[in-house]
C-alpha atoms as a PDB file:
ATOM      1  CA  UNK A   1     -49.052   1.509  17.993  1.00  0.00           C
ATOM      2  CA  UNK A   2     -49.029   2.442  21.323  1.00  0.00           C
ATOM      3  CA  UNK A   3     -46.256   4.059  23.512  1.00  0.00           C
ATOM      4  CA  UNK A   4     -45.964   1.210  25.808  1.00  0.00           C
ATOM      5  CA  UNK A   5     -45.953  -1.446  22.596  1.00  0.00           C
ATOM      6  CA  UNK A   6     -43.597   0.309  21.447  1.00  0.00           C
ATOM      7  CA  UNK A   7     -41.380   0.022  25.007  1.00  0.00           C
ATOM      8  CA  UNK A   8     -41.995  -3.649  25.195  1.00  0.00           C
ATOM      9  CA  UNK A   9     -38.960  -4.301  23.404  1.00  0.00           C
ATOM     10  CA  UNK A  10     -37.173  -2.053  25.719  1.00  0.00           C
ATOM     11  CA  UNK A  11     -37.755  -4.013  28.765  1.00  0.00           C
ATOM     12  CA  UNK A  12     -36.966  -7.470  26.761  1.00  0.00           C
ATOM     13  CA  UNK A  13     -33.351  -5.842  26.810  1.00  0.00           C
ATOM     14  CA  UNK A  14     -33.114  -5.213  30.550  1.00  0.00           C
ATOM     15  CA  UNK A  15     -34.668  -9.038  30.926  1.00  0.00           C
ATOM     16  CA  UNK A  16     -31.655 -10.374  28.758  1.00  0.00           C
ATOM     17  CA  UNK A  17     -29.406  -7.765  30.501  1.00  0.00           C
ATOM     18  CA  UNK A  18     -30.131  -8.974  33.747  1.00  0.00           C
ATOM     19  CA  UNK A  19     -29.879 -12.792  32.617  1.00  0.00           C
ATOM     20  CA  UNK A  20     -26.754 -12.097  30.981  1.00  0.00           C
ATOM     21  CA  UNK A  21     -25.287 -10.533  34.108  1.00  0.00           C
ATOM     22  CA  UNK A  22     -26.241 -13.741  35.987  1.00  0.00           C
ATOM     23  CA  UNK A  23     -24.859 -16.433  34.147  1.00  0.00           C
ATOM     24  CA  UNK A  24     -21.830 -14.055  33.753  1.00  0.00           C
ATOM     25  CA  UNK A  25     -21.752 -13.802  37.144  1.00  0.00           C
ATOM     26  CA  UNK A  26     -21.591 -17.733  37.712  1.00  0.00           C
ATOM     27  CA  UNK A  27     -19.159 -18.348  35.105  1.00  0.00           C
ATOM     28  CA  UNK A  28     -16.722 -15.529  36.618  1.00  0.00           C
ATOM     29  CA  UNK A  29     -16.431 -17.105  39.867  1.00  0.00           C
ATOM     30  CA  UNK A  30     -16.754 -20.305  39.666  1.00  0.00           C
ATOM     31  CA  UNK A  31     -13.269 -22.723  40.042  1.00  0.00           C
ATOM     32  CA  UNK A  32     -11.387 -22.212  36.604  1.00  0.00           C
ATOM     33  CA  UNK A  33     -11.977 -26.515  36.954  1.00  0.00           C
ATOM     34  CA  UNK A  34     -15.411 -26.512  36.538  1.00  0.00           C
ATOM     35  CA  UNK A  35     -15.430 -23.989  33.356  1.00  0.00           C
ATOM     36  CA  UNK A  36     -17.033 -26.222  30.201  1.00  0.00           C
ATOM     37  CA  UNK A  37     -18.586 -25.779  27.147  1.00  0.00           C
ATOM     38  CA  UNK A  38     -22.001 -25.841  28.717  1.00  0.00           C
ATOM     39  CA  UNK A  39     -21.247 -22.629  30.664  1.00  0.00           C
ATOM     40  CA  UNK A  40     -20.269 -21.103  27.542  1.00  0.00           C
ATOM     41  CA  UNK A  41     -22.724 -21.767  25.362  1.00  0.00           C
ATOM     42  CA  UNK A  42     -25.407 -20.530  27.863  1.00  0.00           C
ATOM     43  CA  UNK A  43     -23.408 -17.112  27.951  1.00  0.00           C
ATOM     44  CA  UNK A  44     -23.547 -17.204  24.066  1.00  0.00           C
ATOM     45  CA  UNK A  45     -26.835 -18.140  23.851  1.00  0.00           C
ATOM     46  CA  UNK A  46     -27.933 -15.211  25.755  1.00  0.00           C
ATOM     47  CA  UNK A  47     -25.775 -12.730  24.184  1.00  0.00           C
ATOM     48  CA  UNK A  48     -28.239 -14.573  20.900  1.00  0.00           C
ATOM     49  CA  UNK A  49     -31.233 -13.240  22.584  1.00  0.00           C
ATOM     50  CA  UNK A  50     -30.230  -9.803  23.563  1.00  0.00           C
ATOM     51  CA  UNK A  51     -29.269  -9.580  19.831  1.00  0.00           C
ATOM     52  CA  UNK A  52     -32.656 -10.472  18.923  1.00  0.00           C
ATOM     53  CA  UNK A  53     -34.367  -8.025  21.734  1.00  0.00           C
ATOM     54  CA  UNK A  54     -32.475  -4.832  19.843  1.00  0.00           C
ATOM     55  CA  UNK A  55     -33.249  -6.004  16.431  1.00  0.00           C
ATOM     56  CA  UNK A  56     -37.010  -6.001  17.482  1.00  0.00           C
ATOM     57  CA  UNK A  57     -36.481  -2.591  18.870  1.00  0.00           C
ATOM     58  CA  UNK A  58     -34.706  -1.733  15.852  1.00  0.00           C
ATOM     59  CA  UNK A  59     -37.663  -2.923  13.670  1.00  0.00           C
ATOM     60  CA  UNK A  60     -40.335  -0.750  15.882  1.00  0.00           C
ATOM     61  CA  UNK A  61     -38.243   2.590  15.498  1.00  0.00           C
ATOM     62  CA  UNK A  62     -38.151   2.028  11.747  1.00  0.00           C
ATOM     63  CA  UNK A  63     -42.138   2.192  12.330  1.00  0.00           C
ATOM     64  CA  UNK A  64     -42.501   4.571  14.063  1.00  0.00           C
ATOM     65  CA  UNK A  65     -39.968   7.029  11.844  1.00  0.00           C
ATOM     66  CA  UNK A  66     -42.140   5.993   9.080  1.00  0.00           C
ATOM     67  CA  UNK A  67     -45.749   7.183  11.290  1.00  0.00           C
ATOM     68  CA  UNK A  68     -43.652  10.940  11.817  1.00  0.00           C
ATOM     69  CA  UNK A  69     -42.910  10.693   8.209  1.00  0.00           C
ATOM     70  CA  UNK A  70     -46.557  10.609   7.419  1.00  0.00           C
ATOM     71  CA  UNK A  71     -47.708  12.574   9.838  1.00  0.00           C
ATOM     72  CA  UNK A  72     -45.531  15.428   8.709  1.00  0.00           C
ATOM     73  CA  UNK A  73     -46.323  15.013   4.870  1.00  0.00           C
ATOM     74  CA  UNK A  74     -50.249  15.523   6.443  1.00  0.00           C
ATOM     75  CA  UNK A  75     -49.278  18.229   8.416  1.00  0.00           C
ATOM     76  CA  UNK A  76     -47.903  19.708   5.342  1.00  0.00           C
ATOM     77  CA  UNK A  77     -50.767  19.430   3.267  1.00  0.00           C
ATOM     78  CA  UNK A  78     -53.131  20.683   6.327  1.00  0.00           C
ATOM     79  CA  UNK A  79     -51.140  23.836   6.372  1.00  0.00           C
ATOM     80  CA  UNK A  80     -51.325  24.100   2.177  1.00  0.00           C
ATOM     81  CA  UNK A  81     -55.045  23.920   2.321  1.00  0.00           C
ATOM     82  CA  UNK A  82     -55.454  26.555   4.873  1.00  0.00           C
ATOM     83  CA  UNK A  83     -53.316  28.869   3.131  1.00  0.00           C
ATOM     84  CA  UNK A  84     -55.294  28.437   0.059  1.00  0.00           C
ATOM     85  CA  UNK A  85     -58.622  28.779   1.831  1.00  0.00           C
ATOM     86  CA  UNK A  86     -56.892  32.213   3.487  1.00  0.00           C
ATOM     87  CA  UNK A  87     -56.445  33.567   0.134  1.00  0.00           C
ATOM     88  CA  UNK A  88     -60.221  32.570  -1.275  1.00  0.00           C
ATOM     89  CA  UNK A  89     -61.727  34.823   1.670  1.00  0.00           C
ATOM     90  CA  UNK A  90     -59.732  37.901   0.821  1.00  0.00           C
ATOM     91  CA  UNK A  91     -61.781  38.438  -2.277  1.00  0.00           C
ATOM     92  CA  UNK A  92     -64.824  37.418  -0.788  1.00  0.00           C
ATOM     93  CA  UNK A  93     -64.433  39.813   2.250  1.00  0.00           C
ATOM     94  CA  UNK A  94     -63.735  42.821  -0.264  1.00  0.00           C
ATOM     95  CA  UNK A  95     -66.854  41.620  -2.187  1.00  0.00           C
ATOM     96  CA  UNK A  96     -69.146  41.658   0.611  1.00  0.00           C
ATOM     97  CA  UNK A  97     -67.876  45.198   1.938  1.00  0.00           C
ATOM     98  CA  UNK A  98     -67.993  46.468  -1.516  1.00  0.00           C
ATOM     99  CA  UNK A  99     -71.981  45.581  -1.513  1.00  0.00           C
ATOM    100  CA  UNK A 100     -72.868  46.836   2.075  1.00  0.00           C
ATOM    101  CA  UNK A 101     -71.170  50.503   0.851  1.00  0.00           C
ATOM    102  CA  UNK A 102     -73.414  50.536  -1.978  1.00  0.00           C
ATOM    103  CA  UNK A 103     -76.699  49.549   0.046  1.00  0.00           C
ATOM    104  CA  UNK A 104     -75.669  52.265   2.366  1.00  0.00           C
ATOM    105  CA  UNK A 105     -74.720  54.814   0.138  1.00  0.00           C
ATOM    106  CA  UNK A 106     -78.509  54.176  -2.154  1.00  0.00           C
ATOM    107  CA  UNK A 107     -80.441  55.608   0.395  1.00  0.00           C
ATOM    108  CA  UNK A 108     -83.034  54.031   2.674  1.00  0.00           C
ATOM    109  CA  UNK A 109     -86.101  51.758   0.920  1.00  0.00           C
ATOM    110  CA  UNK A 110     -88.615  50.735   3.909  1.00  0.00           C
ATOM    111  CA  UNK A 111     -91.959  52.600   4.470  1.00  0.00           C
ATOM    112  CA  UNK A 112     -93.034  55.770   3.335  1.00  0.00           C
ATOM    113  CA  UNK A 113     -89.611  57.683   3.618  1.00  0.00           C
ATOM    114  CA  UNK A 114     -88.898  55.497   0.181  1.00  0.00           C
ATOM    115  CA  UNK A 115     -92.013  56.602  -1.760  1.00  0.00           C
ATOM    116  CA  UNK A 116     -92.074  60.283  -0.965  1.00  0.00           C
ATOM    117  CA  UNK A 117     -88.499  60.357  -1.733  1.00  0.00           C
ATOM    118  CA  UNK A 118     -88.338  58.683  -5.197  1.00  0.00           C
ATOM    119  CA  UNK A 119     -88.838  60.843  -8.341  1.00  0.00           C
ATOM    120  CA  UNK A 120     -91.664  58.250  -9.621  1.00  0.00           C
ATOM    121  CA  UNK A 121     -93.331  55.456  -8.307  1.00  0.00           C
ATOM    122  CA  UNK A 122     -91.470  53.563 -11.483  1.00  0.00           C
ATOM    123  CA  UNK A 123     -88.302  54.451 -10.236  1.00  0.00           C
ATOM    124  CA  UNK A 124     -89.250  53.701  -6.791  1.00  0.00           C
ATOM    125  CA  UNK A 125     -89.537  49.921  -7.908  1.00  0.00           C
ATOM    126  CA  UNK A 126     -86.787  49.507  -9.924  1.00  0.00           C
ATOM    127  CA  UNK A 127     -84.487  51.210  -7.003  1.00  0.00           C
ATOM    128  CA  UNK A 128     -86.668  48.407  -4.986  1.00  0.00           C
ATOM    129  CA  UNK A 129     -85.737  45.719  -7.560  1.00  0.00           C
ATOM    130  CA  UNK A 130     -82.028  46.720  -7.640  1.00  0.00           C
ATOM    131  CA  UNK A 131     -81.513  46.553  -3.888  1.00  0.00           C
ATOM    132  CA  UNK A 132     -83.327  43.471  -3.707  1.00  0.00           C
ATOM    133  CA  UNK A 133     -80.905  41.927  -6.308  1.00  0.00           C
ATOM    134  CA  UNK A 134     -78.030  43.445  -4.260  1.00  0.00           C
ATOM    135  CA  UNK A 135     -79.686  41.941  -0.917  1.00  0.00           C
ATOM    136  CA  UNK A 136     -79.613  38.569  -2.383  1.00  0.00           C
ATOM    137  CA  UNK A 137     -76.170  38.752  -4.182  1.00  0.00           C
ATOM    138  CA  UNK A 138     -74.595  39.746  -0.713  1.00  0.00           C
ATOM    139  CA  UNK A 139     -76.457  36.704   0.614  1.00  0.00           C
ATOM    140  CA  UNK A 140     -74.899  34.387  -1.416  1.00  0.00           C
ATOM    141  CA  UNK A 141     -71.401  36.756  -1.012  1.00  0.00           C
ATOM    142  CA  UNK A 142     -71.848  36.052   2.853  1.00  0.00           C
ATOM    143  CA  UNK A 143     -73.000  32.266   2.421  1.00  0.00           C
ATOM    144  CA  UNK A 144     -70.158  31.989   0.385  1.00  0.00           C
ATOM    145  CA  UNK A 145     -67.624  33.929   2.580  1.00  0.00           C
ATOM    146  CA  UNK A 146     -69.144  31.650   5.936  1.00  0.00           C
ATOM    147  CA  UNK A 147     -68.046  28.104   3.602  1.00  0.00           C
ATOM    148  CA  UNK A 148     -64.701  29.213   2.869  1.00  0.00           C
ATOM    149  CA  UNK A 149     -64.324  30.415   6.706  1.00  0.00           C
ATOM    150  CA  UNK A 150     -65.711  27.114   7.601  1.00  0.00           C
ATOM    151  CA  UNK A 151     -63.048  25.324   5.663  1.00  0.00           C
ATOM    152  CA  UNK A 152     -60.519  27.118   6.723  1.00  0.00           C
ATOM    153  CA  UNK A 153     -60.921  26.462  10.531  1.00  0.00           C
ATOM    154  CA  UNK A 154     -61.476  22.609   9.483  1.00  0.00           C
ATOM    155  CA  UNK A 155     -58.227  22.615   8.149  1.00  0.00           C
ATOM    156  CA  UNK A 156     -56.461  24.735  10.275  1.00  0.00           C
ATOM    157  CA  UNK A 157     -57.506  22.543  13.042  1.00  0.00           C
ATOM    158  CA  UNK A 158     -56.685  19.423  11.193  1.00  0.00           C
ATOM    159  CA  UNK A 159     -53.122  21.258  10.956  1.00  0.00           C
ATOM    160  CA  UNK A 160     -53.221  21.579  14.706  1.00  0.00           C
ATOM    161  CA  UNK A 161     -53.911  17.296  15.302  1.00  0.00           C
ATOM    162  CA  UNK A 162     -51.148  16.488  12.926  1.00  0.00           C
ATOM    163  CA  UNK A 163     -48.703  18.608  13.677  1.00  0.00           C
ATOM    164  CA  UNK A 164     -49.729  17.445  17.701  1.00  0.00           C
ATOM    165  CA  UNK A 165     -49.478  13.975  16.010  1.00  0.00           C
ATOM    166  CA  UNK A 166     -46.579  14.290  14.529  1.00  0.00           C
ATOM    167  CA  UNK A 167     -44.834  16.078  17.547  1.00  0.00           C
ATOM    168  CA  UNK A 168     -45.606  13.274  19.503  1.00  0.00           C
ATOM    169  CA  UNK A 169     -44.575  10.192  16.724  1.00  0.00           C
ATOM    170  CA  UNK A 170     -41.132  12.372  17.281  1.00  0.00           C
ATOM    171  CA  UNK A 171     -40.337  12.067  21.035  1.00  0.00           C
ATOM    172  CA  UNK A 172     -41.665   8.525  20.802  1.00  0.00           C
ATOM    173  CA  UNK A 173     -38.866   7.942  18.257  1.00  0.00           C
ATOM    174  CA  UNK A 174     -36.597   9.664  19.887  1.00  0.00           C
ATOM    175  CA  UNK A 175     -36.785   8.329  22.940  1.00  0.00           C
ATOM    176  CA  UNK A 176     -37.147   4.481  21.586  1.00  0.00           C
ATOM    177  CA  UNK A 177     -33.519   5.364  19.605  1.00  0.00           C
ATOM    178  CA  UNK A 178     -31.827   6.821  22.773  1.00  0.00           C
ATOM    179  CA  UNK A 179     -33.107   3.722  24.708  1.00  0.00           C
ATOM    180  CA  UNK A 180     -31.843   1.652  21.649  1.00  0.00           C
ATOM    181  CA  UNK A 181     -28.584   3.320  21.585  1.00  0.00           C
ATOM    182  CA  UNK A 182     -28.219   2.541  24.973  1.00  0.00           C
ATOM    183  CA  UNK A 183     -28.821  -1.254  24.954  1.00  0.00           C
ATOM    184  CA  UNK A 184     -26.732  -1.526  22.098  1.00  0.00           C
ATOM    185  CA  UNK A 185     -24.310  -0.235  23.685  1.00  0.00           C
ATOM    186  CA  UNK A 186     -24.644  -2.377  27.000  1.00  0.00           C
ATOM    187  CA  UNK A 187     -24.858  -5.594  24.071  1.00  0.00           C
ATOM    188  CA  UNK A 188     -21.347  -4.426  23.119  1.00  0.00           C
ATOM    189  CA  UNK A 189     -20.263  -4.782  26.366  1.00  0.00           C
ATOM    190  CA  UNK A 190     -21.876  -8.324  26.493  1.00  0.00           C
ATOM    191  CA  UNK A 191     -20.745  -9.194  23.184  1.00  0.00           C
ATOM    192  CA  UNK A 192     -17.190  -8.013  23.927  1.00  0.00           C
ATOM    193  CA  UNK A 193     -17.657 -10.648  27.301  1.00  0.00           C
ATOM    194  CA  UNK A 194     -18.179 -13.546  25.172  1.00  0.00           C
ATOM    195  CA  UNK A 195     -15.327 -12.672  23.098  1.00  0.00           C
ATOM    196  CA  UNK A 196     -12.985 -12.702  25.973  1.00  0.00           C
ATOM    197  CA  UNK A 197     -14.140 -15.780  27.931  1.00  0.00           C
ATOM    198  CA  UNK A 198     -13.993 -17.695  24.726  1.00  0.00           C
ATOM    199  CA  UNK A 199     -10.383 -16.612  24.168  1.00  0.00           C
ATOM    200  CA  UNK A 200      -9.590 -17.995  27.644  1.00  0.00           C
ATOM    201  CA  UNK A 201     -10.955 -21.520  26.417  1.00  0.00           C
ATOM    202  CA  UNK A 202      -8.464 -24.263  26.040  1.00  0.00           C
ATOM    203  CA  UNK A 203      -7.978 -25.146  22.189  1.00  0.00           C
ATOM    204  CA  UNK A 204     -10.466 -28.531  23.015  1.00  0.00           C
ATOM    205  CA  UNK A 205     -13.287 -26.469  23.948  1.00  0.00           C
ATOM    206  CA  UNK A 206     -12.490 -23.554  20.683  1.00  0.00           C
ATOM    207  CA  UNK A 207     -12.880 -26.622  18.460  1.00  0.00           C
ATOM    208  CA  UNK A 208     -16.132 -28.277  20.801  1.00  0.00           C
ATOM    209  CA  UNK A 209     -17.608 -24.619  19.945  1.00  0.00           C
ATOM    210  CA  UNK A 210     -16.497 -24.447  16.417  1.00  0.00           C
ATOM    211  CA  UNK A 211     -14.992 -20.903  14.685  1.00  0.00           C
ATOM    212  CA  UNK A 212     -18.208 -19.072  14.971  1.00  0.00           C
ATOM    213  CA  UNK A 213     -19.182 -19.432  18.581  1.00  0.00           C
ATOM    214  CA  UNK A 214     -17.704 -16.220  19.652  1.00  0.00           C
ATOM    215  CA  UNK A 215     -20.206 -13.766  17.986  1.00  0.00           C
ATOM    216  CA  UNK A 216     -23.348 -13.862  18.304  1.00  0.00           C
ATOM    217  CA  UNK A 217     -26.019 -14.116  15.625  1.00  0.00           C
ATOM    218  CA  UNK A 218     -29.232 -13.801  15.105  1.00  0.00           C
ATOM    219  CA  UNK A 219     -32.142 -15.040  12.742  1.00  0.00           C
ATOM    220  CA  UNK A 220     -30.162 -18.091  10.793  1.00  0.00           C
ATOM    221  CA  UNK A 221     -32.324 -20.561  11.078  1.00  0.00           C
ATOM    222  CA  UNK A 222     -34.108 -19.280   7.973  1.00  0.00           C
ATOM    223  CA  UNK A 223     -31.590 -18.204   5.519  1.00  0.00           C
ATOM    224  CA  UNK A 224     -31.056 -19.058   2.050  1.00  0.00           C
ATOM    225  CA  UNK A 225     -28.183 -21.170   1.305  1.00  0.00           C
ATOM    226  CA  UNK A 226     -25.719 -18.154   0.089  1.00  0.00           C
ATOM    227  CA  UNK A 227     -26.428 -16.214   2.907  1.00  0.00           C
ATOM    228  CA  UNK A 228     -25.365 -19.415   5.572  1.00  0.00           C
ATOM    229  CA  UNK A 229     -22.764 -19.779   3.775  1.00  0.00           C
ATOM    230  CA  UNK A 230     -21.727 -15.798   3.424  1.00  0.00           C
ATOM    231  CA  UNK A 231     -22.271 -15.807   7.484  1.00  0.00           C
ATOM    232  CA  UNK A 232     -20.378 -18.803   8.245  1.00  0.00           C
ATOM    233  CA  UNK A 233     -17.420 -17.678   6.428  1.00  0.00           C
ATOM    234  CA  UNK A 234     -17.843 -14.187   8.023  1.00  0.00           C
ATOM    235  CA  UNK A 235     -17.746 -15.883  11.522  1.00  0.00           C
ATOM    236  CA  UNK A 236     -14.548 -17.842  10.547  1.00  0.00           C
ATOM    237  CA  UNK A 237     -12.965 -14.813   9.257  1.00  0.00           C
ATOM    238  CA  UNK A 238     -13.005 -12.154  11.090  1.00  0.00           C
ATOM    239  CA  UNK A 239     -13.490 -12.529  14.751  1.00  0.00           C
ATOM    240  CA  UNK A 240     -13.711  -9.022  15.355  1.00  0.00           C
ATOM    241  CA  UNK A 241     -17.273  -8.567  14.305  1.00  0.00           C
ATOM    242  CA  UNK A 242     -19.449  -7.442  17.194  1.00  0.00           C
ATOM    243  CA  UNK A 243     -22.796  -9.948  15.610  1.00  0.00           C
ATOM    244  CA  UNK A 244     -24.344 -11.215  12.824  1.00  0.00           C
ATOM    245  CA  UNK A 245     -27.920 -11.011  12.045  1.00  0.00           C
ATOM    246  CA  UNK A 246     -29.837 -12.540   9.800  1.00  0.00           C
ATOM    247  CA  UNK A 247     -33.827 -12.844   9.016  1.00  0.00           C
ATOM    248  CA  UNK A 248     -35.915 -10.504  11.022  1.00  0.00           C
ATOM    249  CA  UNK A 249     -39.639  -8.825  10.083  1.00  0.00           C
ATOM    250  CA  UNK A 250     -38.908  -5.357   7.444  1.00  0.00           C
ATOM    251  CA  UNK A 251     -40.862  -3.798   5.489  1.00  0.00           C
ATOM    252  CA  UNK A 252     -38.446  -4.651   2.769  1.00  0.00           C
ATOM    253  CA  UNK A 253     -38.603  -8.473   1.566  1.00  0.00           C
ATOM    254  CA  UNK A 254     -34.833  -8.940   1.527  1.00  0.00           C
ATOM    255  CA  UNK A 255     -34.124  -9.550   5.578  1.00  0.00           C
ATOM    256  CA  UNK A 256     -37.734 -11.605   5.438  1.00  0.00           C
ATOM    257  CA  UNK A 257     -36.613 -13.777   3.048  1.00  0.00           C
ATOM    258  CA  UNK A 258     -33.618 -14.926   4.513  1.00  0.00           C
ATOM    259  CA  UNK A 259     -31.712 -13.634   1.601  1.00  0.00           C
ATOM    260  CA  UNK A 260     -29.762 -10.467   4.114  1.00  0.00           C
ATOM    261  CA  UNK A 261     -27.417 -10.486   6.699  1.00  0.00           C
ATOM    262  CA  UNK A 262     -26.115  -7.855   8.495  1.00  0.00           C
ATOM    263  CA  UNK A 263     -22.581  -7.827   9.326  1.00  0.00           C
ATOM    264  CA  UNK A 264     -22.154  -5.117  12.445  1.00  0.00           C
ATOM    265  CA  UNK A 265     -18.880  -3.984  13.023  1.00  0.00           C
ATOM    266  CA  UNK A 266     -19.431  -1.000  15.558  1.00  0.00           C
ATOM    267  CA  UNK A 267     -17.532   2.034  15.149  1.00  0.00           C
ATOM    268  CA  UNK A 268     -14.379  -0.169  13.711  1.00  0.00           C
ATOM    269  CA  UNK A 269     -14.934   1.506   9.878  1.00  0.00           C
ATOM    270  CA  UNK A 270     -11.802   0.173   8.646  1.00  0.00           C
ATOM    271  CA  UNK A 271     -13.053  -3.349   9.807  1.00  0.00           C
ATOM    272  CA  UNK A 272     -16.037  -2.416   7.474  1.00  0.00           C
ATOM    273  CA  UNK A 273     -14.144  -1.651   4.486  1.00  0.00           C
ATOM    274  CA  UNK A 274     -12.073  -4.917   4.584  1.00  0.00           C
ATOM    275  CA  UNK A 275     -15.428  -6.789   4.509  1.00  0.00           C
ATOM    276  CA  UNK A 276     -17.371  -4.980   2.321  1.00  0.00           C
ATOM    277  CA  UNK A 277     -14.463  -5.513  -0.803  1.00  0.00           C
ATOM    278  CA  UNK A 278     -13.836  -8.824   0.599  1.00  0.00           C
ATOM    279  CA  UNK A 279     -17.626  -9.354   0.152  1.00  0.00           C
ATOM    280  CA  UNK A 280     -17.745  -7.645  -3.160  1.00  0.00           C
ATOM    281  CA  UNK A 281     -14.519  -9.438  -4.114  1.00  0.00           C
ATOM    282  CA  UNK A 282     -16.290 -13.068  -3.660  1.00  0.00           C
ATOM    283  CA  UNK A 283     -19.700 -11.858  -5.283  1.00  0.00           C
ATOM    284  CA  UNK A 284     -19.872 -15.121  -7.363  1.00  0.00           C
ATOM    285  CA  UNK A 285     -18.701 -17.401  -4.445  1.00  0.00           C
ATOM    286  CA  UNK A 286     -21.737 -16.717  -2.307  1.00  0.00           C
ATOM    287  CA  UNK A 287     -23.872 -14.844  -5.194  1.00  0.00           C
ATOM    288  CA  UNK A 288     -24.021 -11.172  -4.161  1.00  0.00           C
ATOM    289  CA  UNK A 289     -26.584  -9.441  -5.191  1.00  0.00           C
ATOM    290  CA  UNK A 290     -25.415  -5.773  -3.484  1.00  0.00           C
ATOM    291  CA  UNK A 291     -23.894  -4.239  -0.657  1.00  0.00           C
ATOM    292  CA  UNK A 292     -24.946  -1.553   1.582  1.00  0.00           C
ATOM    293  CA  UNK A 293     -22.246   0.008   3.514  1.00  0.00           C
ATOM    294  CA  UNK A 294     -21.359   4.188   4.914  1.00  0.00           C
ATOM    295  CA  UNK A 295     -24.841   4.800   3.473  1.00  0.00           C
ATOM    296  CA  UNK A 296     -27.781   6.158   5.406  1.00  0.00           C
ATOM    297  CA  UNK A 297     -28.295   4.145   8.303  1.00  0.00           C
ATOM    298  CA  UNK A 298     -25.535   1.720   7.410  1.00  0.00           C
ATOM    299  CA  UNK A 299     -22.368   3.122   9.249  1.00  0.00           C
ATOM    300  CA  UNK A 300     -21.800   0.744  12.058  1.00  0.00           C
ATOM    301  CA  UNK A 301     -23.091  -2.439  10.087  1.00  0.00           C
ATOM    302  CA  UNK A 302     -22.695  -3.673   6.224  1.00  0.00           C
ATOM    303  CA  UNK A 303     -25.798  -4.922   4.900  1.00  0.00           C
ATOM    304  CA  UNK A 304     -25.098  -7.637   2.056  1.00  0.00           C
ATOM    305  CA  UNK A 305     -28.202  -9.121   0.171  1.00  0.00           C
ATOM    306  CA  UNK A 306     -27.580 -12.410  -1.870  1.00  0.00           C
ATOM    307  CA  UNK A 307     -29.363 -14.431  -4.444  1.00  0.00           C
END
């Protein structure tokens, strides 16, 4: 995936940001007479779609943690095989030095220095056949010393790509999560907007909205029957929860499915508790299959899958 893919999702949020602030805008000022449902529900709705923008965003950091995570399990293995190639050509090097001290150390065999030298012309060609043996043992010594050296620079400079590789898969997640953090943060903000201006609503227009209207959610349309009703009851209950979100892409199968929801409650942790034993409390009600909740990655939201 690219590095501007991957800030597509970013820009969605400053889109919503700036449509948010708009309709915000109208619905501040205009004559406390002419503030309806309509007006509301377009502030809501919006809120909806920034919720959806940093779910997407959400989704593509998961990705690309999951790239480093490869990329640094390859790195790994790059720097194992070069190690093990390192320790083949010590051996190899002492071989080959061991060889050239005895060629050097036997004396001289070319032209006539060899055959006026040698005791016998027998010996003179089995010293011949011994350093020829010796010749073509270092040979294959040195052919085999040039592989292993050859192997070893392949995978020390595979090393080099994916630890470059995975360098890079680590700034782009780190700067897709501090962008993320940020529009979650401005969604707060957003979220905590809607909350207010619905509290200012006369009683008619709270029941023309229904209980739920004040948080924003996310991917219902395709949830299993449990999980509506494990949202809807969530919504009715407690008003303080910053969203709801429901199906969305994963590589897991339970938000796909429509069987998930995610309940996120911000930094309010005590607000988490309450719902997670509530939750666990109705399991059979709304057929709770787990909860996830102040678990890895699942401090500012509880995560409840259903049957």
């Amino acid at each position: 995936m690219s590095k501007s893919a991957a800030y597509k999702p970013v820009v969605g949020v400053l889109v919503g940001l700036a449509a948010l602030g708009a309709v915000w805008g109208g619905v501040a000022h205009a004559d406390p007479g002419q503030d309806n449902v309509a007006s509301f529900n377009e502030l809501s709705r919006q809120a909806e779609q920034l919720l959806e923008t940093v779910q997407t965003a959400q989704a593509d950091l998961d990705q690309k943690l999951q790239l480093q995570g490869e990329a640094d399990k390859k790195h790994a293995d790059d720097l194992a095989a070069l190690q093990a190639a390192r320790a083949q050509v010590a051996p190899r090097q002492a071989a080959v030095d061991k060889l050239a001290a005895a060629v050097y150390t036997g004396g001289r065999t070319e032209g006539f220095y060899a055959i006026l030298t040698a005791p016998s012309p027998q010996n003179f060609i089995d010293k011949l056949s011994v350093q020829r043996v010796m010749a073509t043992t270092m040979s294959e010594q040195l052919q085999s010393f040039r592989q292993v050296e050859q192997e070893a620079q392949a995978a020390e400079a595979a090393s080099a790509k994916s630890a470059a590789d995975a360098k890079a898969a680590a700034d782009a997640a780190a700067a897709v999560r501090a962008d993320l953090q940020k529009k979650q943060s401005e969604l707060q903000t957003q979220v905590a907007v809607v909350k207010a201006s619905y509290a200012v609503l006369t009683p008619a227009m709270q029941a023309a909205l229904g209980p739920g209207a004040a948080i924003p959610t996310a991917g219902m349309g395709g949830l299993v029957p449990n999980a509506r009703a494990l949202a809807a009851y969530i919504m009715a209950t407690y008003p303080g929860v910053q969203s709801i979100g429901g199906v969305r892409a994963d590589s897991l199968p339970d938000h796909p499915s429509g069987r998930a929801i995610d309940i996120m409650i911000g930094s309010d942790m005590a607000l988490g508790d309450v719902i997670n034993a509530d939750v666990q409390s109705q399991a059979g009600r709304f057929g709770v299959a787990y909860s996830m909740w102040r678990v890895a990655n699942h401090f500012n939201h509880v995560h409840v899958t259903v049957s």
